[in-house]
PDB file of N, CA and C in Angstrom:
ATOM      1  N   UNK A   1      95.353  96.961 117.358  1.00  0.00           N
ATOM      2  CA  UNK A   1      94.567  98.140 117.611  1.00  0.00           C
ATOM      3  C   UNK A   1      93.399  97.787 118.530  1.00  0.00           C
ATOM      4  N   UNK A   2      93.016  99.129 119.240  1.00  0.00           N
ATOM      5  CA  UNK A   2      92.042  98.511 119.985  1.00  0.00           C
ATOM      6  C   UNK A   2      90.625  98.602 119.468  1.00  0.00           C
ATOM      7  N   UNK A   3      89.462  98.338 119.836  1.00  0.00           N
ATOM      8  CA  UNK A   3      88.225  98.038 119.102  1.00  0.00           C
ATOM      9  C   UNK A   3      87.789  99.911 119.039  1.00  0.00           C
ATOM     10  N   UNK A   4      87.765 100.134 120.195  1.00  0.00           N
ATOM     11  CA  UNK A   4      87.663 101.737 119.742  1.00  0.00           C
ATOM     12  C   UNK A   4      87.963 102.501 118.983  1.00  0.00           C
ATOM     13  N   UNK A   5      89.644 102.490 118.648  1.00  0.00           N
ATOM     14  CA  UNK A   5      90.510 102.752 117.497  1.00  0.00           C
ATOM     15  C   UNK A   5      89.424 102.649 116.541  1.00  0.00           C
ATOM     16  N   UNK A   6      89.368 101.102 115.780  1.00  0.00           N
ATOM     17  CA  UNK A   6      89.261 100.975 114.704  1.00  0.00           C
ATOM     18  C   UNK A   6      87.489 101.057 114.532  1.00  0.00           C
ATOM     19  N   UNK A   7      86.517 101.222 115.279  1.00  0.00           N
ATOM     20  CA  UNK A   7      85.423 101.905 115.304  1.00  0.00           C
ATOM     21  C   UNK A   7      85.192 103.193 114.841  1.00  0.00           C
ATOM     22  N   UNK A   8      86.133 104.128 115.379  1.00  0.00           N
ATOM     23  CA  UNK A   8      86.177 104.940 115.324  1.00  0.00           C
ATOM     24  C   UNK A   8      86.540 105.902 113.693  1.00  0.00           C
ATOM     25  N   UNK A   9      87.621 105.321 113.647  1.00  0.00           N
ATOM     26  CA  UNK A   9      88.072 105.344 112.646  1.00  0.00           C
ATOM     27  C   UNK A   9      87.467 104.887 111.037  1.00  0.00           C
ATOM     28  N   UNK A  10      86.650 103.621 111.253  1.00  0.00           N
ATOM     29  CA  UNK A  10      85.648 103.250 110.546  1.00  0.00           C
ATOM     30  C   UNK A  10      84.744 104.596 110.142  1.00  0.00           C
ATOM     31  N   UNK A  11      84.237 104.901 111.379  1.00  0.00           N
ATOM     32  CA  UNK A  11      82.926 105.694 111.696  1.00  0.00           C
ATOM     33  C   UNK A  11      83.553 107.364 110.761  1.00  0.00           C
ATOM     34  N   UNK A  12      84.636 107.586 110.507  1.00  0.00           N
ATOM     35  CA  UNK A  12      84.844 108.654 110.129  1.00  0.00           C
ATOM     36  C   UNK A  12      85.169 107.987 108.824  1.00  0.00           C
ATOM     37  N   UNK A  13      85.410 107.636 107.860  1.00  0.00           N
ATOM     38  CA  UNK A  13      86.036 107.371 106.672  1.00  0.00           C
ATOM     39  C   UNK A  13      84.084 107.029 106.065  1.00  0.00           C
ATOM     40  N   UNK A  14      83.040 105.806 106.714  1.00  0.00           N
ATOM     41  CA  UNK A  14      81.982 105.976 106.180  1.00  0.00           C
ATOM     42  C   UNK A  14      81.329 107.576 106.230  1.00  0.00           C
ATOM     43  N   UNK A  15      81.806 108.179 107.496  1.00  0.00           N
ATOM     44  CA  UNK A  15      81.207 109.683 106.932  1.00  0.00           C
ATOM     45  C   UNK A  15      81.695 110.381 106.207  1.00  0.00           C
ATOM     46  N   UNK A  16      83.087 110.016 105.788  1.00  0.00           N
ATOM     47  CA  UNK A  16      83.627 111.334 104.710  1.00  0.00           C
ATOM     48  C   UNK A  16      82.794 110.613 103.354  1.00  0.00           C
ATOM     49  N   UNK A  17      82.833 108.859 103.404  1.00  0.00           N
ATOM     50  CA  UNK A  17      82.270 108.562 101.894  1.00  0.00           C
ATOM     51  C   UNK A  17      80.920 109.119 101.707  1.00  0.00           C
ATOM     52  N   UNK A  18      80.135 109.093 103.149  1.00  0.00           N
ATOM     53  CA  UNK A  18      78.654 109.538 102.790  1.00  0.00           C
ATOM     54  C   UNK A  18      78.769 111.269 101.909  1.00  0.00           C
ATOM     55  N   UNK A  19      79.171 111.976 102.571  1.00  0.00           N
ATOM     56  CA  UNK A  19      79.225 113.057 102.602  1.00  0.00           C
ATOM     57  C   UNK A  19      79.784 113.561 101.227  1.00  0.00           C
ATOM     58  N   UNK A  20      80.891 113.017 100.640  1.00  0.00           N
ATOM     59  CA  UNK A  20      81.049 112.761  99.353  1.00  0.00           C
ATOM     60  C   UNK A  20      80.476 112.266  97.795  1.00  0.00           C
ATOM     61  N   UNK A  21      80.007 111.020  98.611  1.00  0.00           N
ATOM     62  CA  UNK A  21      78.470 110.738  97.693  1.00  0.00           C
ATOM     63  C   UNK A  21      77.728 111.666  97.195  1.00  0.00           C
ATOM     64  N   UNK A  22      77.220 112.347  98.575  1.00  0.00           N
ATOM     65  CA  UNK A  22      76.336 113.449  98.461  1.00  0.00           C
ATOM     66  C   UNK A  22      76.713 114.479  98.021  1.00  0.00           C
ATOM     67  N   UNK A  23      77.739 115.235  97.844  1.00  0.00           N
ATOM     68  CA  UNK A  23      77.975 116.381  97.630  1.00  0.00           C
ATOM     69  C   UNK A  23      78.484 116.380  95.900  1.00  0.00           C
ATOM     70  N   UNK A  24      79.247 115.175  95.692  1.00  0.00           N
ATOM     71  CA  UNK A  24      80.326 114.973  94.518  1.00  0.00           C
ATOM     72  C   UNK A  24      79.052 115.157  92.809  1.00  0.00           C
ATOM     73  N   UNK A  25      79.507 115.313  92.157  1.00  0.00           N
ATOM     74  CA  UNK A  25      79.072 116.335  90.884  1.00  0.00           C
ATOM     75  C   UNK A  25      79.639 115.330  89.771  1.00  0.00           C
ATOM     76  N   UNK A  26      81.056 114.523  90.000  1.00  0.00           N
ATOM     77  CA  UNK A  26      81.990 113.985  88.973  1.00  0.00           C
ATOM     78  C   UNK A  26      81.801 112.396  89.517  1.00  0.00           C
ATOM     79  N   UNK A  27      81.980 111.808  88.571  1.00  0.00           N
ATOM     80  CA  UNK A  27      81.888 110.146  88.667  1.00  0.00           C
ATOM     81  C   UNK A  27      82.913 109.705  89.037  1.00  0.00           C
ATOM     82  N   UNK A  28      83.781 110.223  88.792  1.00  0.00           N
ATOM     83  CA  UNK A  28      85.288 109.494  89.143  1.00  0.00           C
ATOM     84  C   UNK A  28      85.456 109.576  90.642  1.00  0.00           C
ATOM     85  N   UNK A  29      84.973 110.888  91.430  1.00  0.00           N
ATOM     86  CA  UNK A  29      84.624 111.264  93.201  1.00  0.00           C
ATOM     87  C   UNK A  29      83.821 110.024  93.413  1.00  0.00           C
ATOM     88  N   UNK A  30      82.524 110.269  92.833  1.00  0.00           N
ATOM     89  CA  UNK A  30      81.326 109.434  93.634  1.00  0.00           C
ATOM     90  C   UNK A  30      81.946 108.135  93.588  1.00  0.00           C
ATOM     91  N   UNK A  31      82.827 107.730  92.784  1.00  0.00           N
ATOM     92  CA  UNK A  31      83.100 106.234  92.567  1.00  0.00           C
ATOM     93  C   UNK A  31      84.714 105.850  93.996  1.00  0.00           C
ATOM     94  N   UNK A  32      85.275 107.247  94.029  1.00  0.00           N
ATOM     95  CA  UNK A  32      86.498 106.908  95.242  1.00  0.00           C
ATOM     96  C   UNK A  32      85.589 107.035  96.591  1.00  0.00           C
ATOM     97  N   UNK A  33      84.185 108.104  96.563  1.00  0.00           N
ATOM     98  CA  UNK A  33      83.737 107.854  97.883  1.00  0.00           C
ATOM     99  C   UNK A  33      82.695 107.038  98.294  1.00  0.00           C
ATOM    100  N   UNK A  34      82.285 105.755  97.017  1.00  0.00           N
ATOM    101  CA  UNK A  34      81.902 104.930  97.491  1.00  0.00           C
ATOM    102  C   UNK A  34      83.007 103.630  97.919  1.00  0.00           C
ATOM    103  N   UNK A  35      84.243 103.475  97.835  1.00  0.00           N
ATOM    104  CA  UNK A  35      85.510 102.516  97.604  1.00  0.00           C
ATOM    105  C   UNK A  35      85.284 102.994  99.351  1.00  0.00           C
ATOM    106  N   UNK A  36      85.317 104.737 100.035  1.00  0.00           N
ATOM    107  CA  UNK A  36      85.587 104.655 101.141  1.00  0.00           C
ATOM    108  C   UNK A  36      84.452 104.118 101.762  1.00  0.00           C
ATOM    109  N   UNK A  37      83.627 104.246 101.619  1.00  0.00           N
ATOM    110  CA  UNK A  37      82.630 103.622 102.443  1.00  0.00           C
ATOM    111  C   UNK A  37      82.623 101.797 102.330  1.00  0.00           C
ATOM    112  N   UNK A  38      82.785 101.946 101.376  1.00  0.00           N
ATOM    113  CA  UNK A  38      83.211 100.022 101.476  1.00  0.00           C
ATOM    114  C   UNK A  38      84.045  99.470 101.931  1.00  0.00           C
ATOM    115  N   UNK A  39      85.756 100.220 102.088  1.00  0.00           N
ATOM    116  CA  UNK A  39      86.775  99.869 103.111  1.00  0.00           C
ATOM    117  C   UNK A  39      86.366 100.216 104.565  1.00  0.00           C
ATOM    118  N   UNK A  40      85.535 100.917 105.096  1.00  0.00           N
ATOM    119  CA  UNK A  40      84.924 101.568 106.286  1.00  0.00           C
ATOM    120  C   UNK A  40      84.068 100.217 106.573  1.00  0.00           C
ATOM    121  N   UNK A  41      83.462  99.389 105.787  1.00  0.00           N
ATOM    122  CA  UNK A  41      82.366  98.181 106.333  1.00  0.00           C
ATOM    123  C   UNK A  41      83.701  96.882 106.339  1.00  0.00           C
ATOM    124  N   UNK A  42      84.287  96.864 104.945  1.00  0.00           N
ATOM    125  CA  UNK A  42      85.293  95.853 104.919  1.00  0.00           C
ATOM    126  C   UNK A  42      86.055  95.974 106.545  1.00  0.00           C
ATOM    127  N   UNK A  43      86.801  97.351 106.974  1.00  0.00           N
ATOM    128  CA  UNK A  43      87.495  97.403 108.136  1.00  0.00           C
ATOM    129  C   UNK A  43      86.657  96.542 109.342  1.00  0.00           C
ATOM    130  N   UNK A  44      85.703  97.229 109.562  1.00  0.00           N
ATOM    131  CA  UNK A  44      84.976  95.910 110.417  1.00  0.00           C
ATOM    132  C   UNK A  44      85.119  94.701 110.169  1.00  0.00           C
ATOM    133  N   UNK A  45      84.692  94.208 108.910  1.00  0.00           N
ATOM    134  CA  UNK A  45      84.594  92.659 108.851  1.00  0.00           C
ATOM    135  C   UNK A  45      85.620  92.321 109.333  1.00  0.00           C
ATOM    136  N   UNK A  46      86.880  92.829 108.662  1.00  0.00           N
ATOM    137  CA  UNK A  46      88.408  92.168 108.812  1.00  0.00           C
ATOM    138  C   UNK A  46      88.193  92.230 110.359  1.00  0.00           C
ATOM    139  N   UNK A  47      88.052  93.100 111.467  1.00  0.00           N
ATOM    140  CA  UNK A  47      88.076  92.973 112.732  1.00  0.00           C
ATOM    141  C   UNK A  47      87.182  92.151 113.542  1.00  0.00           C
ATOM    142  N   UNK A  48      85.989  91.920 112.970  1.00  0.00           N
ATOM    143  CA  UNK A  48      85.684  90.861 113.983  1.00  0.00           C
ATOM    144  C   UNK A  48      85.388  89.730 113.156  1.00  0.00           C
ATOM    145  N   UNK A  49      85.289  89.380 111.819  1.00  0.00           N
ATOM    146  CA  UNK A  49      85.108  88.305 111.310  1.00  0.00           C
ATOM    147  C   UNK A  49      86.531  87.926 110.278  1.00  0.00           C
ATOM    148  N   UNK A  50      87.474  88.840 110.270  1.00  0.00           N
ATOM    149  CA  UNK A  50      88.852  88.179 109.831  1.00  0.00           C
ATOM    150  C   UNK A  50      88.706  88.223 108.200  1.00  0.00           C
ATOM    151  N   UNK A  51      87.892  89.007 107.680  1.00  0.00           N
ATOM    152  CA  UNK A  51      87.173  89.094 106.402  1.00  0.00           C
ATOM    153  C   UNK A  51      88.550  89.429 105.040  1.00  0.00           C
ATOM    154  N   UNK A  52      88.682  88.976 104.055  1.00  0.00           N
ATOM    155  CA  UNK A  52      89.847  89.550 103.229  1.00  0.00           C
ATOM    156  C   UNK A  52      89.081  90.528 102.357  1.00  0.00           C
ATOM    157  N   UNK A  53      89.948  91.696 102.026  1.00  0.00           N
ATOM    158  CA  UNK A  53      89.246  92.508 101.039  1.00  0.00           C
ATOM    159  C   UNK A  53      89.382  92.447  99.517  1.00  0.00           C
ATOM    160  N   UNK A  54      89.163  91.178  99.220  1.00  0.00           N
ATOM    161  CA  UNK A  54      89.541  90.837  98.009  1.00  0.00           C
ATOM    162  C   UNK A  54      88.347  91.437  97.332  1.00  0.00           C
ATOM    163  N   UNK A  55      87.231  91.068  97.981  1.00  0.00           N
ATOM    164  CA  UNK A  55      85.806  91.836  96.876  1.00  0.00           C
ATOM    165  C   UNK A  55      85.925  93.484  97.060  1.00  0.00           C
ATOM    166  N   UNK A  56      86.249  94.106  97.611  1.00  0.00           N
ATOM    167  CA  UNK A  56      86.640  95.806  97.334  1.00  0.00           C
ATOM    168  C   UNK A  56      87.448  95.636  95.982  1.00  0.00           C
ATOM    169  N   UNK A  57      88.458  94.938  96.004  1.00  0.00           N
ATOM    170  CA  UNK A  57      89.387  94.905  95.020  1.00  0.00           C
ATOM    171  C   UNK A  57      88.952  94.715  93.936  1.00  0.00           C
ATOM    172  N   UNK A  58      88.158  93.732  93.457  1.00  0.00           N
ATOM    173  CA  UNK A  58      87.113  93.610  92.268  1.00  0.00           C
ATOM    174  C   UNK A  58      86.397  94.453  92.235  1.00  0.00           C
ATOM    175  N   UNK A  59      85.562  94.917  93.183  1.00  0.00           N
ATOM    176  CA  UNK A  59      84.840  95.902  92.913  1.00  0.00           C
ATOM    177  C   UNK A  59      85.613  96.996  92.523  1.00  0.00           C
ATOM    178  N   UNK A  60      86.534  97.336  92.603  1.00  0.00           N
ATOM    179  CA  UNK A  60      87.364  98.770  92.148  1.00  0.00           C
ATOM    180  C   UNK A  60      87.563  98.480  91.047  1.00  0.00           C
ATOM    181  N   UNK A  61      87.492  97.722  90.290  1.00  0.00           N
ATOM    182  CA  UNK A  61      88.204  97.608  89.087  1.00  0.00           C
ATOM    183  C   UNK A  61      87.283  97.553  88.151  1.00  0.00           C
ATOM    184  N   UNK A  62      86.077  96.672  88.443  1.00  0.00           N
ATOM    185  CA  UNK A  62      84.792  96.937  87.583  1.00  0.00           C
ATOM    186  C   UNK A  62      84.229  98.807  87.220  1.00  0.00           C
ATOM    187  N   UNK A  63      84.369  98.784  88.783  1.00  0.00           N
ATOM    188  CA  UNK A  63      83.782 100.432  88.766  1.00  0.00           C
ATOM    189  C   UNK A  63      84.636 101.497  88.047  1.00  0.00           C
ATOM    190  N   UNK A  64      86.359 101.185  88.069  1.00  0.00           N
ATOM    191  CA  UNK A  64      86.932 101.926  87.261  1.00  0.00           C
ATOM    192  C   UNK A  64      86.599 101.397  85.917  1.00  0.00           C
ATOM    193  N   UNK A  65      86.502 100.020  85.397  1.00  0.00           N
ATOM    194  CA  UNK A  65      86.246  99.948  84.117  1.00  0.00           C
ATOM    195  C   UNK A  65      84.590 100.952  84.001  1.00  0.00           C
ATOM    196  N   UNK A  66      84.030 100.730  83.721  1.00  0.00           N
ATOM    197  CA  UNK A  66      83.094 101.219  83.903  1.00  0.00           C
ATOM    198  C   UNK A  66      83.238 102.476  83.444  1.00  0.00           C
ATOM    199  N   UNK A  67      83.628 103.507  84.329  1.00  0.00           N
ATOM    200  CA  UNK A  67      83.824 104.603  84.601  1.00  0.00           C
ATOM    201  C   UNK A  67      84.866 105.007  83.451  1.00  0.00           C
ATOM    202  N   UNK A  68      85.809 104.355  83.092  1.00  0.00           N
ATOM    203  CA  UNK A  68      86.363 104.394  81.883  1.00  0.00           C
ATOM    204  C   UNK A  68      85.787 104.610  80.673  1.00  0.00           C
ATOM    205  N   UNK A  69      84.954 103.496  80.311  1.00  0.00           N
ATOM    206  CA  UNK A  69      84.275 103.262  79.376  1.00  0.00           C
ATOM    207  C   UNK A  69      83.225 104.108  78.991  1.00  0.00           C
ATOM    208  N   UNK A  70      82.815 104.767  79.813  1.00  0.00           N
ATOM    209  CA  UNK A  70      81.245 106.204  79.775  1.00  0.00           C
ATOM    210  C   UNK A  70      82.689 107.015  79.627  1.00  0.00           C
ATOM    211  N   UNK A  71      83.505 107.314  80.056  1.00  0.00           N
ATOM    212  CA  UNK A  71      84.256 108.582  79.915  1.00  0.00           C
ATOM    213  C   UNK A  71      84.745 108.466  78.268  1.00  0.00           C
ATOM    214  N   UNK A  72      85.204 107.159  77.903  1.00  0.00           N
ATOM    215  CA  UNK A  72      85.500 107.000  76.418  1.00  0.00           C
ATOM    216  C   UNK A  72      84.401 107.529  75.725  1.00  0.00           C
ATOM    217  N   UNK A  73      83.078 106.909  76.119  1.00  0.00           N
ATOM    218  CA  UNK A  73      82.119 107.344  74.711  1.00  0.00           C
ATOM    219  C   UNK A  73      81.642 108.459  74.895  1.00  0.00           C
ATOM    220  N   UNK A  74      81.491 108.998  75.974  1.00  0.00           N
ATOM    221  CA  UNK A  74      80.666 110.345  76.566  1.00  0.00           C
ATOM    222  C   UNK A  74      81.805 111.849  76.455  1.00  0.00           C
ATOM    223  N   UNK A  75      83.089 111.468  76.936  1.00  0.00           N
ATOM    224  CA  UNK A  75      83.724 112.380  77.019  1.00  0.00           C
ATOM    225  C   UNK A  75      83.641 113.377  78.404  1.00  0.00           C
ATOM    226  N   UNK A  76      83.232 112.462  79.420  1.00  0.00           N
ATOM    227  CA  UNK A  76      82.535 113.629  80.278  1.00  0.00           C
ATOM    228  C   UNK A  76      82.312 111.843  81.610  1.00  0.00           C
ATOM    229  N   UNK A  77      82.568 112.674  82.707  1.00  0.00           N
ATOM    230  CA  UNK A  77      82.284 112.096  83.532  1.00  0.00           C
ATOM    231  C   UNK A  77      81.041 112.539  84.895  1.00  0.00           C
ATOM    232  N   UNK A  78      80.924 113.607  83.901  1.00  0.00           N
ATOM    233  CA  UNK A  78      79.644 114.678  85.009  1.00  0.00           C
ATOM    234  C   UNK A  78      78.638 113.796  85.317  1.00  0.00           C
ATOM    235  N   UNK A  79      77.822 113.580  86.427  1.00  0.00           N
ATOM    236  CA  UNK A  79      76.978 112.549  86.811  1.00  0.00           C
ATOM    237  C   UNK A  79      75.704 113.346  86.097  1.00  0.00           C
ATOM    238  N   UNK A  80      75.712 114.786  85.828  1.00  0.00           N
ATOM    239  CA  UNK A  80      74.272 115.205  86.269  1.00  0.00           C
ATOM    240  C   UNK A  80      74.051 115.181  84.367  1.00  0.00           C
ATOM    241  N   UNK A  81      75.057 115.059  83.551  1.00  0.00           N
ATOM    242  CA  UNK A  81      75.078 115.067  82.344  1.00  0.00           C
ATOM    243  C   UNK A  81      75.067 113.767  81.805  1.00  0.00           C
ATOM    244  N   UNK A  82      75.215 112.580  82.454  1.00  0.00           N
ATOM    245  CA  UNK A  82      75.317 111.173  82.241  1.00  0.00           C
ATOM    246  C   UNK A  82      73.650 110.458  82.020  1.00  0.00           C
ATOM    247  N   UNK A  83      73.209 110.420  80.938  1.00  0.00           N
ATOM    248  CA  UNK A  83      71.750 109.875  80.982  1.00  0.00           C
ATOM    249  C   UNK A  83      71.729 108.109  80.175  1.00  0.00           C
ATOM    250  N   UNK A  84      72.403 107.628  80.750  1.00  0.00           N
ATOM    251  CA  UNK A  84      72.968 106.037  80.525  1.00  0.00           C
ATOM    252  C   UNK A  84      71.507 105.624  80.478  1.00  0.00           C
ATOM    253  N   UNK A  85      71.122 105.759  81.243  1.00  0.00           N
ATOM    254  CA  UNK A  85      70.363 104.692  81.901  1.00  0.00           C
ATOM    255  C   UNK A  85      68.558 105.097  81.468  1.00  0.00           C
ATOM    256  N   UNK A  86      68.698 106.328  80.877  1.00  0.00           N
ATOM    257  CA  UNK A  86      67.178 106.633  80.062  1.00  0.00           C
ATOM    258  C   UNK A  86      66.919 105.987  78.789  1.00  0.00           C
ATOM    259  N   UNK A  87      67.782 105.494  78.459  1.00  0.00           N
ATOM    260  CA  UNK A  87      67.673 104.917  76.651  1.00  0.00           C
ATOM    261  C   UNK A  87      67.356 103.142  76.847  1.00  0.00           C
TER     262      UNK A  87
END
């Protein structure tokens, strides 16, 4: 591919994650549109520094555990109903 291509292409997948971030209401969203914004930086690396995406991969799996685990005890994955982090 050529560097434009995959610039480009980058440049739209970090804006759908931004934009998602921002807009998303549910944890399970905010958590796939931060994965895009991290394959959107990973895509670069891999292109000019040959980078493997093995740490996305961990990171997905923590964040789904995670995200699991508040949905087990909470029942609810609503961000704006999630107060984890006040207690």
């Amino acid at each position: 591919m050529m560097l434009e291509h995959v610039l480009v292409l980058s440049a739209y997948l970090f804006s759908i994650g931004i934009y998602g971030m921002i807009m998303s209401r549910n944890m399970d969203i905010a958590l796939m549109c931060l994965e895009l914004i991290l394959n959107a930086v990973n895509m670069n690396f891999k292109y000019f520094l040959n980078f493997v995406m093995a740490i996305t991969l961990a990171e997905a799996a923590i964040g789904l555990t995670i995200v699991s685990s508040i949905y087990h005890n909470r029942k609810s994955t609503c961000i704006n109903q999630s107060n984890l982090l006040n207690k």
